[in-house]
Protein backbone atom coordinates (compact mmCIF):
# COMPACT_ATOMS: atom_id res chain seq x y z
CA UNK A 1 84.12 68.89 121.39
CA UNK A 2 84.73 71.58 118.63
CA UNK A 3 85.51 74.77 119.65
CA UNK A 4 83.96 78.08 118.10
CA UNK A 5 85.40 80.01 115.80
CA UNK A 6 87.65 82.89 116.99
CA UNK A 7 85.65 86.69 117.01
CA UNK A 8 86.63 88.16 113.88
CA UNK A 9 85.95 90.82 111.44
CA UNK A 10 85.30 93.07 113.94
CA UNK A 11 87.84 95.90 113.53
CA UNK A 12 87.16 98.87 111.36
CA UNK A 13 88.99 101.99 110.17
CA UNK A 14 87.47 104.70 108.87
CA UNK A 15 89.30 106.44 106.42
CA UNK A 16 88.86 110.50 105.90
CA UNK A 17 89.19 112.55 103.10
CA UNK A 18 91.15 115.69 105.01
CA UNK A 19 88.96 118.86 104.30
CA UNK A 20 91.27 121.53 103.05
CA UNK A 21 90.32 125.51 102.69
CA UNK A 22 90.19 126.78 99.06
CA UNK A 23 93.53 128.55 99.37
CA UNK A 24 95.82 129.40 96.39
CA UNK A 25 98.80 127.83 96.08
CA UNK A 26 99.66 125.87 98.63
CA UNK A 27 95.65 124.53 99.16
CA UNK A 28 96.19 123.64 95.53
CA UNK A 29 100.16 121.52 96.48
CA UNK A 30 98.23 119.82 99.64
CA UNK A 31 94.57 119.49 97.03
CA UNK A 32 96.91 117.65 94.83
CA UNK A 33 98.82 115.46 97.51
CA UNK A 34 95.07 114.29 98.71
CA UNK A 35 94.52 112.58 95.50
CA UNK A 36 97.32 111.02 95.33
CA UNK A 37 97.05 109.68 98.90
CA UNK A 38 93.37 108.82 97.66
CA UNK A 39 94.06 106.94 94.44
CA UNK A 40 97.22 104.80 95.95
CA UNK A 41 95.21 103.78 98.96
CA UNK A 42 92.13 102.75 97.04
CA UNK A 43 94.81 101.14 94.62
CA UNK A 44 96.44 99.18 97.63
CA UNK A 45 99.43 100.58 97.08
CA UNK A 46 99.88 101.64 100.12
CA UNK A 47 103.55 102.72 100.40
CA UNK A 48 103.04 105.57 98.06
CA UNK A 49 100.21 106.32 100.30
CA UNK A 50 102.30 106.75 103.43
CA UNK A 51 104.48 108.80 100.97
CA UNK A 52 101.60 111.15 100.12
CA UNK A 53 100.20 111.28 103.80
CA UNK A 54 103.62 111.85 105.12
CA UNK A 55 103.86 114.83 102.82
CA UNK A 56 100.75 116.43 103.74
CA UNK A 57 101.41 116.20 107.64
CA UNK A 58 104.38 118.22 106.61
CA UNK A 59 102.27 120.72 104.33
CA UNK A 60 99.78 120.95 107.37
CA UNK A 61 100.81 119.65 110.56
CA UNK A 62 98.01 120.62 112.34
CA UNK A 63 95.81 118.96 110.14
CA UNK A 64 94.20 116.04 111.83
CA UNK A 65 93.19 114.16 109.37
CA UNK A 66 96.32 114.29 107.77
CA UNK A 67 97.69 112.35 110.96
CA UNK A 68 94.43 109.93 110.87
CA UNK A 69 95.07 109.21 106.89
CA UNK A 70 98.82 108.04 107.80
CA UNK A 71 97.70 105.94 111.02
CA UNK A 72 95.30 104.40 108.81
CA UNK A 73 97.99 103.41 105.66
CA UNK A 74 100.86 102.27 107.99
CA UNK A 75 98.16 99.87 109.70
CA UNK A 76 97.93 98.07 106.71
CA UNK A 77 101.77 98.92 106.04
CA UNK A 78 102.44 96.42 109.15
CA UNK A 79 103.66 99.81 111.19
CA UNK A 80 101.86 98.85 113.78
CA UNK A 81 104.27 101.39 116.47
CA UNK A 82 104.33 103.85 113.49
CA UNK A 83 100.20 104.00 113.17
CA UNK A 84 99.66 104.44 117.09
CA UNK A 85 101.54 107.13 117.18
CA UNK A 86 99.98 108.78 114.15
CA UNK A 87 96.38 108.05 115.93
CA UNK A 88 97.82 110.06 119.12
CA UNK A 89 98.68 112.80 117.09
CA UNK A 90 95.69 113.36 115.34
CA UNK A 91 93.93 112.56 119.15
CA UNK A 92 96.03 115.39 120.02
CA UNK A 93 94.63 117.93 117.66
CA UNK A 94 91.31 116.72 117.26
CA UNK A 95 90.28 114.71 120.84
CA UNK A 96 86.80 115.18 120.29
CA UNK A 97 86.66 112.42 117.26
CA UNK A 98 85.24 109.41 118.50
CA UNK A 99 86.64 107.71 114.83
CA UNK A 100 90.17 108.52 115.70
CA UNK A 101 89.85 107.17 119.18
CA UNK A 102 88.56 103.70 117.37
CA UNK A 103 91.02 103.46 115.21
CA UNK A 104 93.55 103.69 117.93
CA UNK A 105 91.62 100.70 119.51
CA UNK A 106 92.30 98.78 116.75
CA UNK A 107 95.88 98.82 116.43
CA UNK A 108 96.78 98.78 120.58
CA UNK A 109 94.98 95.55 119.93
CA UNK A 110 96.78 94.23 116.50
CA UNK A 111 99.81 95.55 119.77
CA UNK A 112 98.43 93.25 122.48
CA UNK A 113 97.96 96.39 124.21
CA UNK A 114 94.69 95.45 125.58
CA UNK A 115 93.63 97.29 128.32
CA UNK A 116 94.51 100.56 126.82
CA UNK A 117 92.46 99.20 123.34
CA UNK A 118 89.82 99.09 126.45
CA UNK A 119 90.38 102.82 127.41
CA UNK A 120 90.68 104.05 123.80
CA UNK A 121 87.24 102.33 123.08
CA UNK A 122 85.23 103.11 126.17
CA UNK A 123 86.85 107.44 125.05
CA UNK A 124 85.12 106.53 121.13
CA UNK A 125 82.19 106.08 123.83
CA UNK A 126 81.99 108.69 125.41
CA UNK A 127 82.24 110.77 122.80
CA UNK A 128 79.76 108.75 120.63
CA UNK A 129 77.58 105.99 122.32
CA UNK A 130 75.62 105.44 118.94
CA UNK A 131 78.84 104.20 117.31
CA UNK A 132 77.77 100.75 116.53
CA UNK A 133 81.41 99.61 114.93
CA UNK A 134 82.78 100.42 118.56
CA UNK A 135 80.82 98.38 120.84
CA UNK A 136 81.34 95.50 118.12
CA UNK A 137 85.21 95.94 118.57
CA UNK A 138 85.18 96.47 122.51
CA UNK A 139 83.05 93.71 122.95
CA UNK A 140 86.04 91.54 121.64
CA UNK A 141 88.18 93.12 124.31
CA UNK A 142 85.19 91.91 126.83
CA UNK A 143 84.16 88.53 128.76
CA UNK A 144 81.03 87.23 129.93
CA UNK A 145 77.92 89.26 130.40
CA UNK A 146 79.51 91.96 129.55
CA UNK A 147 80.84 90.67 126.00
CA UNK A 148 76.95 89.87 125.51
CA UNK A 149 75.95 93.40 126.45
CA UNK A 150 78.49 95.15 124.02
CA UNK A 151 77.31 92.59 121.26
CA UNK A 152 73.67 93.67 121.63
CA UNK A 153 74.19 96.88 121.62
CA UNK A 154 75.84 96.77 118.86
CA UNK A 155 73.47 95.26 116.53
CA UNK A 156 70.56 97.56 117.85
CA UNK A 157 72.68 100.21 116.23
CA UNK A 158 73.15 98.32 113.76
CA UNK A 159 71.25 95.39 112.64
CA UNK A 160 72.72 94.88 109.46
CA UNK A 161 75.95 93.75 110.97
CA UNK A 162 76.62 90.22 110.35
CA UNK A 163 79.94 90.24 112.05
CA UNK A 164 78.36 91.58 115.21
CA UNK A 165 75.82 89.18 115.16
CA UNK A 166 78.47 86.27 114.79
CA UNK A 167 80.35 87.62 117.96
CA UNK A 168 77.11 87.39 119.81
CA UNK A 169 76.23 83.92 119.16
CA UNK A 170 79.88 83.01 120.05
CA UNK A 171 79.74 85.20 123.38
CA UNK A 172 76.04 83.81 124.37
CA UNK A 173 77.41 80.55 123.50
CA UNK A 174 80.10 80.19 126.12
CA UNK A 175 77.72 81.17 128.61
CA UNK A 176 76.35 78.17 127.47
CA UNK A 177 73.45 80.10 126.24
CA UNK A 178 72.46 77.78 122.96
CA UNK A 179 68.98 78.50 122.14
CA UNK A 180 70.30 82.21 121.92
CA UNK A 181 73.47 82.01 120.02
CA UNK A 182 71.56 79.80 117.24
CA UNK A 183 69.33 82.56 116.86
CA UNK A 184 72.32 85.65 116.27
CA UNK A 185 73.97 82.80 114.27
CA UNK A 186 71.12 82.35 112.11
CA UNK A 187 70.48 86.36 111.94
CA UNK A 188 74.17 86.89 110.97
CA UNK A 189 73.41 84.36 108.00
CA UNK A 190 70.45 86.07 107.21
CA UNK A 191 72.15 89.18 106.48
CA UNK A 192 74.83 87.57 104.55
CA UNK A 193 73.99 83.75 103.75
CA UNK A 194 77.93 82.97 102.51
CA UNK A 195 79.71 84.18 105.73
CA UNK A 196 81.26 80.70 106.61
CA UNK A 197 82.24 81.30 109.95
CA UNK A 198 78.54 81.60 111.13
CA UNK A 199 77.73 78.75 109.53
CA UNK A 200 80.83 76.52 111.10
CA UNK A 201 79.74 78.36 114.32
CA UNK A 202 76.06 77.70 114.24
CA UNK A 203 76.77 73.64 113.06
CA UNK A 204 78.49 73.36 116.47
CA UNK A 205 76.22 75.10 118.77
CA UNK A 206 73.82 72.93 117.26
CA UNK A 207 75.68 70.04 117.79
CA UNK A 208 76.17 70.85 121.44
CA UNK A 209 72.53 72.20 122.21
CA UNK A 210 72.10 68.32 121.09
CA UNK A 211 74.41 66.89 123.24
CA UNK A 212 72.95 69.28 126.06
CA UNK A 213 69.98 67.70 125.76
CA UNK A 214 70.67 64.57 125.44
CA UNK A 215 72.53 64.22 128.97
């Protein structure tokens, strides 16, 4: 039988612009050290990104999104260890964002640390239960009915979501629930007619509903 295709495209980081004070001279230094973080991370370069984050922590240590801006380049830097630790500090001084405690999801999971990706999701929560991204990415993280119920709720926030829709059909279709994951399948190509995964997926749910009914 062939297997579904893995969950996937279900992580996100959000990536802030810090907000600064109009201050003379050293507001102007840290102004300047923004768009340079800016322009190298939109550039891909992301090393001199780190560089320019890394500086502006210094300028303004208590600056959270100074420590979110890092977490975010040394994710894509590989520094996995390096990016959690950024997320906690900017958790630290800012533990009411619900965006920080996502992104800190995201790499405890990239660390197989699952059931604290878990706790840092269910916090983004709390803190925000209309954030659609998060219920996507915890639903990952999930089995069963309760995969299924993360799913939906994510794409009643947001129902544009093609990757959210894809997880759904997969998670509805272990349960062995066909007729349902052909129709989030067919949704998720609806919204985006080229994703190939929903496609592969949706061929084989297809070709089991068949074989279901066949028996």
């Amino acid at each position: 039988m062939k297997t579904l295709g893995a969950f996937g495209r279900s992580s996100l980081l959000v990536f802030w612009l810090a907000a600064l004070p109009s201050l003379p001279a050293v507001a102007q230094s840290a102004q300047e050290v923004i768009q340079t973080g800016l322009e190298a991370y939109e550039a891909g370069e992301y090393e001199a990104a780190a560089t320019a984050w890394q500086q502006l922590v210094e300028l303004q240590p208590d600056n959270p999104d100074a420590h979110n801006n890092l977490g975010a380049t040394l994710y894509y830097l590989g520094d996995l260890d390096g990016a959690a630790a950024a997320y906690r500090q900017a958790i630290e001084l800012d533990p009411d964002s619900a965006t920080i405690y996502n992104n800190l999801g995201v790499v405890l999971v990239e660390l197989e640390a699952y059931e604290d990706a878990i706790t840092a999701y269910q916090q983004a929560l709390e803190l925000d239960p209309e954030f659609a991204e998060v219920y996507n990415n915890l639903g990952n993280l999930l089995a069963g009915e309760e995969a299924v119920a993360a799913y939906q709720r994510a794409v009643e926030l947001k129902p544009d979501d093609a990757a959210a829709y894809n997880n759904l059909g997969t998670a509805l279709a272990n349960l062995e629930r066909y007729e349902e994951a052909i129709v989030a399948y067919e949704q998720a190509l609806e919204i985006e007619p080229d994703f190939t995964a929903a496609q592969e997926n949706l061929s084989t749910v297809r070709d089991r509903r068949a074989e279901t009914l066949a028996e």
